[in-house]
Each structure stands twice: as C-alpha cells, then as structure tokens.
N, C-alpha and C. Protein backbone atom coordinates (compact mmCIF):
# COMPACT_ATOMS: atom_id res chain seq x y z
N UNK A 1 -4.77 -57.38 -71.54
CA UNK A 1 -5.18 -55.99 -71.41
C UNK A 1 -5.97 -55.81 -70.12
N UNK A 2 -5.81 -54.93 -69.58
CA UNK A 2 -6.53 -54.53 -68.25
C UNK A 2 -8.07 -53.99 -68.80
N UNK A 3 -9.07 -54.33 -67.72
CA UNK A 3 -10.00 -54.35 -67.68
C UNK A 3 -10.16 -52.67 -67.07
N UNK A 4 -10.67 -51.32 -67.42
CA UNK A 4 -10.51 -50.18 -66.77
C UNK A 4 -12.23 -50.36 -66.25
N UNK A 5 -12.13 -50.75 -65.14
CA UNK A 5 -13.51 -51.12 -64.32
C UNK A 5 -12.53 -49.40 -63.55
N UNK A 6 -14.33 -49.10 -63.48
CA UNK A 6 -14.17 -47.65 -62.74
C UNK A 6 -13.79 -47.65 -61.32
N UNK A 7 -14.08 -48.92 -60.82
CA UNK A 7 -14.08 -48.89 -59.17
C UNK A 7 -12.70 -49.20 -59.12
N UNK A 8 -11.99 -49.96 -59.58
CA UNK A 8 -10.71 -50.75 -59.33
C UNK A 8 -9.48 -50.03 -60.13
N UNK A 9 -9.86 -49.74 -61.45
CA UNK A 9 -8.86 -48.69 -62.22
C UNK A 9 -7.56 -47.52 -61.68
N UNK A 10 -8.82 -46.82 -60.32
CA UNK A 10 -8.45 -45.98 -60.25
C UNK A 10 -6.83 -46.13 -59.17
N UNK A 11 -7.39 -47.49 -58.35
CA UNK A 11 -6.36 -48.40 -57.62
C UNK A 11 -5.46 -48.93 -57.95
N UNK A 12 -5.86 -49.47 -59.10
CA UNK A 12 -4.79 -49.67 -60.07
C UNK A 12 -3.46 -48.84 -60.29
N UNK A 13 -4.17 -47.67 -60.82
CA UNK A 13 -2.96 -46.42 -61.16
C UNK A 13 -2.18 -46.17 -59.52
N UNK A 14 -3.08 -46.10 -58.88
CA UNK A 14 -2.51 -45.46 -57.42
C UNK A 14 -1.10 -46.82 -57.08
N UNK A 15 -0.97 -48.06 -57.45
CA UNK A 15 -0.35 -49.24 -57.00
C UNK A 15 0.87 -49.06 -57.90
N UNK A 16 0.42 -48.43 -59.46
CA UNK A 16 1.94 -48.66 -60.34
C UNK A 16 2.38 -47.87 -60.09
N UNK A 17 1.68 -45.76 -60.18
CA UNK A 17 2.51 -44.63 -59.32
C UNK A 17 3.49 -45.02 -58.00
N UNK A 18 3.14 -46.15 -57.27
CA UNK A 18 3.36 -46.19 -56.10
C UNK A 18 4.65 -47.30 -56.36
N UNK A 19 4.49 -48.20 -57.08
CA UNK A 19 5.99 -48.89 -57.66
C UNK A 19 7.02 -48.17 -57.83
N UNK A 20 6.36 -47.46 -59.01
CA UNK A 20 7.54 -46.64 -59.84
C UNK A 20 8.05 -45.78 -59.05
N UNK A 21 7.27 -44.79 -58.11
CA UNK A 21 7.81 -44.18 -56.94
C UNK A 21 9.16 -44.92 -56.08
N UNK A 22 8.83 -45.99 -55.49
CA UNK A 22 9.58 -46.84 -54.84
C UNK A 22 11.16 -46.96 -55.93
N UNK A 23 11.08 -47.43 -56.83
CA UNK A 23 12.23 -47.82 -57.87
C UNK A 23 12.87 -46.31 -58.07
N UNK A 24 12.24 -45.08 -58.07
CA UNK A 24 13.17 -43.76 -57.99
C UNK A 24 13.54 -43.45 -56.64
N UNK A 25 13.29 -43.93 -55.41
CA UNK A 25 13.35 -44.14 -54.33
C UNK A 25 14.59 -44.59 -53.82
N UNK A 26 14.40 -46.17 -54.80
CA UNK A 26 15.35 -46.57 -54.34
C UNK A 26 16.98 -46.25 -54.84
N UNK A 27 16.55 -46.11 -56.68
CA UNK A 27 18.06 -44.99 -57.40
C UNK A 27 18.70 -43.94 -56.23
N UNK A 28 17.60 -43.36 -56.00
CA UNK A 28 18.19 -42.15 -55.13
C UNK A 28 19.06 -42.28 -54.47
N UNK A 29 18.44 -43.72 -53.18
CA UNK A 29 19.26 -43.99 -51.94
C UNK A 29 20.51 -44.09 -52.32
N UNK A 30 20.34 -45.14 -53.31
CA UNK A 30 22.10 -45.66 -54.01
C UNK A 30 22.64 -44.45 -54.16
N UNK A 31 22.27 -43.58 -54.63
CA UNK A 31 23.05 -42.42 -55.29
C UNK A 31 23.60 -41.60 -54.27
N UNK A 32 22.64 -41.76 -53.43
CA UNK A 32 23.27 -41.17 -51.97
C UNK A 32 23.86 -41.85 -51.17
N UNK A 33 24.35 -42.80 -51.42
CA UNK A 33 25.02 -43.71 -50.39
C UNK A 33 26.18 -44.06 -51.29
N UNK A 34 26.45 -43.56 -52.41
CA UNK A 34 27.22 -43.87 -53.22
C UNK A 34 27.76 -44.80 -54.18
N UNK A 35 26.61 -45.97 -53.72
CA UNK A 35 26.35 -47.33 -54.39
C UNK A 35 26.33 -47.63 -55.71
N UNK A 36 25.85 -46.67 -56.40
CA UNK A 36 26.19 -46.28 -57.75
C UNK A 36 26.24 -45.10 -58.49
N UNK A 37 26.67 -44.63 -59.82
CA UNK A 37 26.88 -43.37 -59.96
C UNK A 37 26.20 -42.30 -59.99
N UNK A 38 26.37 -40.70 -60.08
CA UNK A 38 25.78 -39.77 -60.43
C UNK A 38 24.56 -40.05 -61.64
N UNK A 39 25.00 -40.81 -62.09
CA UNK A 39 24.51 -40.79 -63.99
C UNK A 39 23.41 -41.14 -63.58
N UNK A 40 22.79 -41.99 -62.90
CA UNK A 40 22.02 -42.54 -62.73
C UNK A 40 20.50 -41.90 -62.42
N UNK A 41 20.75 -40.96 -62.05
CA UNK A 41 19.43 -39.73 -61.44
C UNK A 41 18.98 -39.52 -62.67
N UNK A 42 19.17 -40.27 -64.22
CA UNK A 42 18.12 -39.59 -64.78
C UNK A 42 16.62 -40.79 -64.80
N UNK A 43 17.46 -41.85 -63.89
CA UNK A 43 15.62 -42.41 -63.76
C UNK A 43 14.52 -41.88 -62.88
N UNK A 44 15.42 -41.64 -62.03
CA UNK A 44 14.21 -41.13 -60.80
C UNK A 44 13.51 -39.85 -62.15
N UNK A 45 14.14 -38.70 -63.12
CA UNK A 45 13.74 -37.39 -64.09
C UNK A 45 13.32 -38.46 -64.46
N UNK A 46 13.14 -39.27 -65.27
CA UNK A 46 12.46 -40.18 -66.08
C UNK A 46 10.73 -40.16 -65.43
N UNK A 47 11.37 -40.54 -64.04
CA UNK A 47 9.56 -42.15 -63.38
C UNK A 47 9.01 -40.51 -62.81
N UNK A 48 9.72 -39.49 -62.68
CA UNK A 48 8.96 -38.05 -62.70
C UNK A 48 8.03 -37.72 -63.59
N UNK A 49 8.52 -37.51 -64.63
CA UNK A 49 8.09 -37.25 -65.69
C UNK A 49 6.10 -38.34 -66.06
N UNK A 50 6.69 -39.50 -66.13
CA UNK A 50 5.85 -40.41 -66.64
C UNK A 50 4.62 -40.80 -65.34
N UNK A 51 5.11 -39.97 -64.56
CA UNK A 51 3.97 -39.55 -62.90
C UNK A 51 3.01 -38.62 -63.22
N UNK A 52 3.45 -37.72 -63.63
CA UNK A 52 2.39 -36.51 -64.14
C UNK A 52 1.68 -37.59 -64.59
N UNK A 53 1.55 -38.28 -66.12
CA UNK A 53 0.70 -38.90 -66.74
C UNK A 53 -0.04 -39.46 -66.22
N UNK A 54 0.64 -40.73 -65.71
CA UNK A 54 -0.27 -41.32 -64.73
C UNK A 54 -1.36 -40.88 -64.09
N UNK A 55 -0.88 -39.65 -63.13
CA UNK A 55 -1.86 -39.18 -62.45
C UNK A 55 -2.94 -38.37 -63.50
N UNK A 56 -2.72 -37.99 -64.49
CA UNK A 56 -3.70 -37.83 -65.46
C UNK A 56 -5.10 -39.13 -65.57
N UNK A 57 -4.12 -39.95 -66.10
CA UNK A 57 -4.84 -41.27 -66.14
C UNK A 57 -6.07 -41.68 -64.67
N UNK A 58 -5.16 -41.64 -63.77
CA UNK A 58 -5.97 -41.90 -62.89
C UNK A 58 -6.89 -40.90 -62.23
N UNK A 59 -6.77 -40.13 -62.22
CA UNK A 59 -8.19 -39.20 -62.00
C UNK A 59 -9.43 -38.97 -62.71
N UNK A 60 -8.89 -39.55 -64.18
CA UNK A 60 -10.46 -39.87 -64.84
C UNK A 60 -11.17 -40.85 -64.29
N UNK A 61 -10.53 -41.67 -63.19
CA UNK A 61 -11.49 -42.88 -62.27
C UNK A 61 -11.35 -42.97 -61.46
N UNK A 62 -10.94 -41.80 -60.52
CA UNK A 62 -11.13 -41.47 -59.27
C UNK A 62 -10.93 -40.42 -58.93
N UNK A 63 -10.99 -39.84 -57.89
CA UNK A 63 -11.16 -38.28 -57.00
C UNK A 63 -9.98 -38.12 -56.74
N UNK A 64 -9.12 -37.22 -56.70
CA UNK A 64 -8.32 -36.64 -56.14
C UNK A 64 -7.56 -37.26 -55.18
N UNK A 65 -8.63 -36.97 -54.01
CA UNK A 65 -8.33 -37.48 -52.40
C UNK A 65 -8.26 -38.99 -52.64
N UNK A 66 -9.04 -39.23 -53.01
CA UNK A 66 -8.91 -40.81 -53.34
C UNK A 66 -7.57 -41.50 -53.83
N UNK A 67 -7.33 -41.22 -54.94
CA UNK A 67 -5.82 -41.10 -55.50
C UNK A 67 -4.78 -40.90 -54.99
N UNK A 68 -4.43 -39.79 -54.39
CA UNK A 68 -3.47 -38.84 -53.09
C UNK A 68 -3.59 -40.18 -52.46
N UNK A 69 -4.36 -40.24 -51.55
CA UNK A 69 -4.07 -41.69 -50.61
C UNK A 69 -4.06 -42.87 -50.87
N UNK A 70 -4.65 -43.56 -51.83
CA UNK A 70 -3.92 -44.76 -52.67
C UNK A 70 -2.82 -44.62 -52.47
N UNK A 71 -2.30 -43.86 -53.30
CA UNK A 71 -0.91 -43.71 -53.79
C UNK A 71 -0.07 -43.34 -52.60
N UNK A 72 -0.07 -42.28 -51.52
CA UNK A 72 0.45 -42.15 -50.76
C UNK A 72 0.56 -43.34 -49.43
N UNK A 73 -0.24 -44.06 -49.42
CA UNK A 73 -0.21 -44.94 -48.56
C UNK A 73 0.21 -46.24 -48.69
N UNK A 74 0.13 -46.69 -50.19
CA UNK A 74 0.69 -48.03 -50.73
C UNK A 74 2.22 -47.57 -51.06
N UNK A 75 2.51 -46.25 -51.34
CA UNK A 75 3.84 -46.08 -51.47
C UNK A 75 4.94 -46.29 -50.07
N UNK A 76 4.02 -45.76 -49.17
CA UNK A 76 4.49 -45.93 -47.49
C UNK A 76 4.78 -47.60 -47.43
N UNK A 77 4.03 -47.97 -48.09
CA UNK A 77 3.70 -49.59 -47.42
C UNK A 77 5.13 -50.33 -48.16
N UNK A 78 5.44 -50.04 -49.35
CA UNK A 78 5.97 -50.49 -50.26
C UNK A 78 7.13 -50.47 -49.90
N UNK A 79 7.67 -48.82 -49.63
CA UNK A 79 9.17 -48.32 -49.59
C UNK A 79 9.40 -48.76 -48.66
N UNK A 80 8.84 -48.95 -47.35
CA UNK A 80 9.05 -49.68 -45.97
C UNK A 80 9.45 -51.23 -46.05
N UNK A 81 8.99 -51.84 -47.18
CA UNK A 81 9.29 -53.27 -47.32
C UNK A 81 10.50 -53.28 -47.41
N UNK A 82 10.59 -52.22 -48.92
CA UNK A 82 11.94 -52.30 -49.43
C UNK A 82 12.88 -51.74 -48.77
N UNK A 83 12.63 -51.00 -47.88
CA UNK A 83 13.54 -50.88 -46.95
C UNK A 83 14.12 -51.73 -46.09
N UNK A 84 13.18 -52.54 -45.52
CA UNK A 84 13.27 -53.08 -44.18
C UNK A 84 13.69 -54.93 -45.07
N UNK A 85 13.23 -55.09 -46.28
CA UNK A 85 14.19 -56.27 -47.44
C UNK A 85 15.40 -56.21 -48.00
N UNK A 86 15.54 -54.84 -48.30
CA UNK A 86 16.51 -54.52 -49.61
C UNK A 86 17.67 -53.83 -48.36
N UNK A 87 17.39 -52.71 -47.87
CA UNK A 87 18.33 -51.95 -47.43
C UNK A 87 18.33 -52.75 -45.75
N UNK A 88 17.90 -53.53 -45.13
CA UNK A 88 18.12 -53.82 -43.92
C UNK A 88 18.08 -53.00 -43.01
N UNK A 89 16.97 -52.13 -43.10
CA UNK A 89 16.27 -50.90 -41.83
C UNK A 89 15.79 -51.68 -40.61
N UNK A 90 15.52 -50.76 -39.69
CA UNK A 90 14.85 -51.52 -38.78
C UNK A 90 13.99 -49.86 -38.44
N UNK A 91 13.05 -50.64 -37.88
CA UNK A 91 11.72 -49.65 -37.54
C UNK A 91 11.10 -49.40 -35.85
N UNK A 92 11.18 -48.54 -35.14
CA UNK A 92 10.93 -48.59 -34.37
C UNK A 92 9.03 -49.05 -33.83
N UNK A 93 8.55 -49.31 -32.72
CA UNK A 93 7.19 -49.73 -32.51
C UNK A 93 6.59 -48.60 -33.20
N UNK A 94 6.69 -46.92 -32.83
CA UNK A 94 5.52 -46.33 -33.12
C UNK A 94 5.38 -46.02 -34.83
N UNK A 95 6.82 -46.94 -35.55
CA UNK A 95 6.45 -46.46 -37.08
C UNK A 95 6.11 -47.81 -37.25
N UNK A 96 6.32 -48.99 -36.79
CA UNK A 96 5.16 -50.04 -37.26
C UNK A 96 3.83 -49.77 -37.14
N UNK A 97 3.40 -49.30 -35.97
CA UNK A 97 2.08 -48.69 -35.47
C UNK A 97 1.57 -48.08 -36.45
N UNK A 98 2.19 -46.92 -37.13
CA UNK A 98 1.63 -45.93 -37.87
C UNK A 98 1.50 -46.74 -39.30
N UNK A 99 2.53 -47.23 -40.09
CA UNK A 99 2.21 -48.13 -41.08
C UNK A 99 1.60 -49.10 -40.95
N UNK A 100 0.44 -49.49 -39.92
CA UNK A 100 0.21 -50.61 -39.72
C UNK A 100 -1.45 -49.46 -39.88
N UNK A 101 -2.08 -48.74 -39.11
CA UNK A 101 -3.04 -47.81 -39.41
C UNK A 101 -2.96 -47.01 -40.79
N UNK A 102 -1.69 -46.90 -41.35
CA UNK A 102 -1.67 -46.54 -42.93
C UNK A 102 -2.49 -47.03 -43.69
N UNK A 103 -2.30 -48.50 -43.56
CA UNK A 103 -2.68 -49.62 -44.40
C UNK A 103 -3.95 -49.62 -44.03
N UNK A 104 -4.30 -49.89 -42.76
CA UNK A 104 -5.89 -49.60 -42.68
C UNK A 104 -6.37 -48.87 -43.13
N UNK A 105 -6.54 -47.40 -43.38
CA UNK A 105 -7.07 -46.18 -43.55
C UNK A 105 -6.59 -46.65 -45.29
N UNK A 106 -6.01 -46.95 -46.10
CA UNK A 106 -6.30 -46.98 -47.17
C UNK A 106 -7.53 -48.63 -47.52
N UNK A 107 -7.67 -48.96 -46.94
CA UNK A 107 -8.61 -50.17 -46.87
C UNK A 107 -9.99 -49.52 -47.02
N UNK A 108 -9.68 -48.78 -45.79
CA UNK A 108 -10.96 -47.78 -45.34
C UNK A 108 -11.96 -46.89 -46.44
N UNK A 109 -10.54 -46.12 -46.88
CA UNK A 109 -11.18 -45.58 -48.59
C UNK A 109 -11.50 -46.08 -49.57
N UNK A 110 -10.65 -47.49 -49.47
CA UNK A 110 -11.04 -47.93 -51.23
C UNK A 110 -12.20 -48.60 -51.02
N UNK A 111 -12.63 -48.81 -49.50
CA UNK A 111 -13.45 -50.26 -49.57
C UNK A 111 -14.66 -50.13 -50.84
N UNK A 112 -15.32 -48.97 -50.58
CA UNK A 112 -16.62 -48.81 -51.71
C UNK A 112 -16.24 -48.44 -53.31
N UNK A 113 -14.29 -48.70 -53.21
CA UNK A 113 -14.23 -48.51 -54.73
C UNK A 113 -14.15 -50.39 -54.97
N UNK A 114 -13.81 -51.05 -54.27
CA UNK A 114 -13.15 -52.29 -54.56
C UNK A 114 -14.83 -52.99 -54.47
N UNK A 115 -15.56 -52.63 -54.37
CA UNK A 115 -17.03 -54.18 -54.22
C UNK A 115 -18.49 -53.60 -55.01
C-alpha cells in the first residue's frame, strides 16, 4: 500500500496521470497510423474518464499549478521516450533543449514537495 505522505502523494498522482496519458497516446498513434483498429479508441474514453478521478485524488495533496506541471511535464518527458524507443522519432537540438529545461523546471517545483 502506498504511503499518502502529503509532500510526495501529490507526485505520485502527477507520474501515474502521466503514464496512463502516454498509453492513450500511444493507442491513438496506432490508430492513426493504422497499426491497429478503430475499436480500439475506447481506451484512450476509458484512461479519460479515470483522469478526471485522479486529478480529484491528487489535488487533495497538492495545488493545482503544482499538479498541472507534474503532470504536464513528466508526461512531455515520458511520451518523448516513447517516442524516440517505441516509434523511432528523432528530435531536433531545440526540442532536446526544451525537454531537457522541462525536466528541470519540474525539479524546480517539486523540490520543497520531495524533502
């Protein structure tokens, strides 16, 4: 069982939103690239759905803004992997640059939730 420590909790939620994001992410691509079928879009309605909650969850242990960028920035970090692993992207310098200050700037925020 997870420990819901107020400082770390809220990071927590922002990391699984930010999975599950990625995994409807990635349905999509397929679906748009034709990789697999129509049928399939009801996960991405599914990891929709079970997002609202989440973000319920996680705002009882953290702020808003706080959350928003967790989540928005580990999702950047994530889908870029899986991009640049799974789908074989390539990235030009100034979007390494920018995901590379992403990652900082979420460091930046959590630092006084994480110690």
């Amino acid at each position: 069982m997870i420990i819901k420590n107020d400082k770390t909790f809220g990071a927590f939620i922002a990391f699984i939103l930010s999975l599950i994001g990625t995994v409807s992410l990635i349905v999509i691509k397929k679906i748009d690239s034709k990789m697999i079928s129509n049928q399939w879009i009801i996960i991405p309605i599914v990891i929709s759905i079970i997002t609202i909650f989440l973000t319920f969850i996680g705002l009882k242990y953290t702020s808003l803004t706080v959350l928003n960028m967790q989540w928005n920035v580990m999702s950047n970090v994530i889908v870029t992997l899986a991009g640049i692993l799974y789908f074989n992207e390539v990235h030009s310098t100034y979007e390494i640059i920018g995901l590379t200050l992403g990652f900082i700037s979420i460091m930046i925020l959590s630092i006084e939730h994480l110690f």
